[in-house]
C-alpha atoms as a PDB file:
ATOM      1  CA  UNK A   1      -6.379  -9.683   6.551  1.00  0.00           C
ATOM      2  CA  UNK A   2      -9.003 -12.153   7.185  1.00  0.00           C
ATOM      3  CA  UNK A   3      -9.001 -15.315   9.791  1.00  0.00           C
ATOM      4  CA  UNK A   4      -9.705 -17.763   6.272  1.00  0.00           C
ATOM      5  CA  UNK A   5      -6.000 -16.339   5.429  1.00  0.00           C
ATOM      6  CA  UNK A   6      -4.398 -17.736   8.341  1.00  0.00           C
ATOM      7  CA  UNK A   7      -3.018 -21.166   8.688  1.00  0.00           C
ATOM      8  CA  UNK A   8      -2.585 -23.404  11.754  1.00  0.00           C
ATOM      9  CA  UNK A   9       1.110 -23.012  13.234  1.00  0.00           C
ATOM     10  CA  UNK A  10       0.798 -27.169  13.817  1.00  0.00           C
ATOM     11  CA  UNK A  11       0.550 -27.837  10.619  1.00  0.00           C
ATOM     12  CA  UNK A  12       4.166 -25.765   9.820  1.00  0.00           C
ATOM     13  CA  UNK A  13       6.717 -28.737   9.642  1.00  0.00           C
ATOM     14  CA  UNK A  14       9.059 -28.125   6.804  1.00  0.00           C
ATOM     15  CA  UNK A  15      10.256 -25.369   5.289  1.00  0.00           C
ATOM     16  CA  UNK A  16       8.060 -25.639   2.290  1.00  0.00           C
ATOM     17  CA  UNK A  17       4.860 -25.671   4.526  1.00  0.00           C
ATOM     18  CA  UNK A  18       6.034 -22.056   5.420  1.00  0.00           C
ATOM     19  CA  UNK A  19       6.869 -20.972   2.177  1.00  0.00           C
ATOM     20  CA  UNK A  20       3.224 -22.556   0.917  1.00  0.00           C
ATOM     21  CA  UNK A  21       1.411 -20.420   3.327  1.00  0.00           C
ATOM     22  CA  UNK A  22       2.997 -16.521   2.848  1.00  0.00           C
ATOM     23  CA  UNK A  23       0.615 -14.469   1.727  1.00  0.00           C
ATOM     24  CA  UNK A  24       1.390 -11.659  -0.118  1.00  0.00           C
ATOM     25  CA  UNK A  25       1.580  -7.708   1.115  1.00  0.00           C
ATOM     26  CA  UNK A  26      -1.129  -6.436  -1.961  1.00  0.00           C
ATOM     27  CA  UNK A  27      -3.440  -9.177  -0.339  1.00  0.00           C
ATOM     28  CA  UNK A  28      -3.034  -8.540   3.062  1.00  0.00           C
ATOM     29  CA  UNK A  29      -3.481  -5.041   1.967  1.00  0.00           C
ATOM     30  CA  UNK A  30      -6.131  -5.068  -0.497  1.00  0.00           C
ATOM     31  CA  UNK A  31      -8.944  -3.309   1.554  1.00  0.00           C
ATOM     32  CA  UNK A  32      -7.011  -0.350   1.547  1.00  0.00           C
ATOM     33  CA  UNK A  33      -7.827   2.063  -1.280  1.00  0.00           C
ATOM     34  CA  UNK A  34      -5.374   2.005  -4.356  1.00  0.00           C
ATOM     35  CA  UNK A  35      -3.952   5.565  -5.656  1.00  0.00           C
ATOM     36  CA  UNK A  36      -1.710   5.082  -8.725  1.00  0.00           C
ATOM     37  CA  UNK A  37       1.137   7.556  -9.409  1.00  0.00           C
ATOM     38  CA  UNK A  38       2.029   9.013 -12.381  1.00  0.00           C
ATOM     39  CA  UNK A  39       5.748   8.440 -13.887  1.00  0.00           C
ATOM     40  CA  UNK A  40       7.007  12.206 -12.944  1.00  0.00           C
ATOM     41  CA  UNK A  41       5.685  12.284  -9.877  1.00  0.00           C
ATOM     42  CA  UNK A  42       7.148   8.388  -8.837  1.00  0.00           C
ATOM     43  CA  UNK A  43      10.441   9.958  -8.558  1.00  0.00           C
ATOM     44  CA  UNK A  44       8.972  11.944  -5.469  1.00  0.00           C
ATOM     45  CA  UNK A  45       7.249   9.093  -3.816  1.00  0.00           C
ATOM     46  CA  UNK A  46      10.259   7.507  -3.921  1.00  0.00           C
ATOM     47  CA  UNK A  47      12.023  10.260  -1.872  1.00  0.00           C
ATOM     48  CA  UNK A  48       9.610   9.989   0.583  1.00  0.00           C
ATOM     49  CA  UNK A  49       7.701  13.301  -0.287  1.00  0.00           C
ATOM     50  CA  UNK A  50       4.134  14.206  -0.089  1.00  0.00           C
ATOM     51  CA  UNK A  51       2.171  13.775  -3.553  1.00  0.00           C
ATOM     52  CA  UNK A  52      -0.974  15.774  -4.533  1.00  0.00           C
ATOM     53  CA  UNK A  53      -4.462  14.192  -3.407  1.00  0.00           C
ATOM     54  CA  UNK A  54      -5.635  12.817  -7.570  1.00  0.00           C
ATOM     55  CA  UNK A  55      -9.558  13.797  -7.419  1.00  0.00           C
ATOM     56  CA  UNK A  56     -10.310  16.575  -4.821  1.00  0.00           C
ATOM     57  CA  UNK A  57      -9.979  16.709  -0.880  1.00  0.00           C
ATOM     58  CA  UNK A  58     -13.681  16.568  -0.792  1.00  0.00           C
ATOM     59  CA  UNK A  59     -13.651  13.064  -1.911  1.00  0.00           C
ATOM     60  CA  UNK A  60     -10.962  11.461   0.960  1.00  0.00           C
ATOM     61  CA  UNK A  61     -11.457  11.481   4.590  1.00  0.00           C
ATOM     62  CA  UNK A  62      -8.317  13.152   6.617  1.00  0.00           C
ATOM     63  CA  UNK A  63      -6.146   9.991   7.230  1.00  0.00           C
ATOM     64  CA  UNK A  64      -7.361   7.655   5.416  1.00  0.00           C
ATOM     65  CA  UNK A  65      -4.653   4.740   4.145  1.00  0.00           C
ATOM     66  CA  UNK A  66      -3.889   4.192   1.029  1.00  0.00           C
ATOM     67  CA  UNK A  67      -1.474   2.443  -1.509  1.00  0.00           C
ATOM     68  CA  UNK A  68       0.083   3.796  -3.835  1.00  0.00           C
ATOM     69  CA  UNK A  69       0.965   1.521  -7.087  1.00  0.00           C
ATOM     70  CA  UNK A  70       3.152   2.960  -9.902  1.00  0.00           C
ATOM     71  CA  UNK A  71       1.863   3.112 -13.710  1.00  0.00           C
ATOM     72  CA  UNK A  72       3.329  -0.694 -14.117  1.00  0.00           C
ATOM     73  CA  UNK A  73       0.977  -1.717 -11.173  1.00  0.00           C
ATOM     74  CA  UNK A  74       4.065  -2.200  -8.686  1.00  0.00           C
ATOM     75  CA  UNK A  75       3.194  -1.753  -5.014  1.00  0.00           C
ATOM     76  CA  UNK A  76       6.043   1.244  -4.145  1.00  0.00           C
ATOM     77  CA  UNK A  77       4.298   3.060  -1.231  1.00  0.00           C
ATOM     78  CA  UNK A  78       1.923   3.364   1.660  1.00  0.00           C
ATOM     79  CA  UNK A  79       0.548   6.826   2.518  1.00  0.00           C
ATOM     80  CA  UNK A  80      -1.842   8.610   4.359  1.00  0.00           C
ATOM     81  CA  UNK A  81      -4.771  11.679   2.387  1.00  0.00           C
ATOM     82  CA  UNK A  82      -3.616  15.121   4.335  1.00  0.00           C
ATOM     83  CA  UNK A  83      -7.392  16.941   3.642  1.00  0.00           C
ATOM     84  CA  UNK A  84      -5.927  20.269   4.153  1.00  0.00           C
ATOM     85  CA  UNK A  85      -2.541  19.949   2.446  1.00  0.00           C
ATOM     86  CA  UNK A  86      -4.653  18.305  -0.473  1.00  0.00           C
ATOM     87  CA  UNK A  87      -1.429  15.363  -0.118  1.00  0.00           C
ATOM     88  CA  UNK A  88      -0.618  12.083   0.695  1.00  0.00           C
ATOM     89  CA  UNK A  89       1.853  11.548   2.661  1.00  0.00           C
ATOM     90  CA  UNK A  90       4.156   8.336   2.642  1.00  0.00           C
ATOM     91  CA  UNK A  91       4.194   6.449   5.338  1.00  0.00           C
ATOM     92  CA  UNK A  92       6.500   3.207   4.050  1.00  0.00           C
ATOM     93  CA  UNK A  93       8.583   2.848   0.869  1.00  0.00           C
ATOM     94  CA  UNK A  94       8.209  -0.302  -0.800  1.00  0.00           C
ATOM     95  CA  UNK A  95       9.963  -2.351  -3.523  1.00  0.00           C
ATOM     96  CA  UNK A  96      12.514   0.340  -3.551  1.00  0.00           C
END
């Protein structure tokens, strides 16, 4: 989230205003790095359970954020790389 994404409160007078200036959650978001899930393993991210690390530990840092999309680019999670479980971890459910 950038300061050329925000909008001045003044200039909020009708509800439309409002409406004109929400800015999505995959754009506030989109620095964070995107991991996308595969079908079978959905069903756990959507129970809240850790998923394996795709790639190797070696190439996350312990903690990092990411999102995780599902295979028809939906935003469904936000997790966290566990280095030495070789997992992310959710953090928030989305569009659930």
């Amino acid at each position: 989230f950038t300061q050329n994404m925000c909008i001045d409160l003044k200039s909020i007078n009708f509800e439309q205003d409002l409406l004109n200036g929400l800015i999505s959650l995959e754009n506030v978001l989109k620095y964070l790095r995107e991991t996308f899930v595969e079908a079978p393993l959905e069903r756990f991210v959507k129970q809240g359970m850790p998923v394996p690390l795709p790639g190797g530990a070696s190439e996350w840092m312990n903690g990092e954020v990411t999102r995780l999309f599902n295979k028809k680019g939906m935003l469904i999670a936000i997790g966290t790389a566990d280095t030495i479980s070789k997992t992310i971890k959710i953090k928030r459910l989305l569009n659930n």
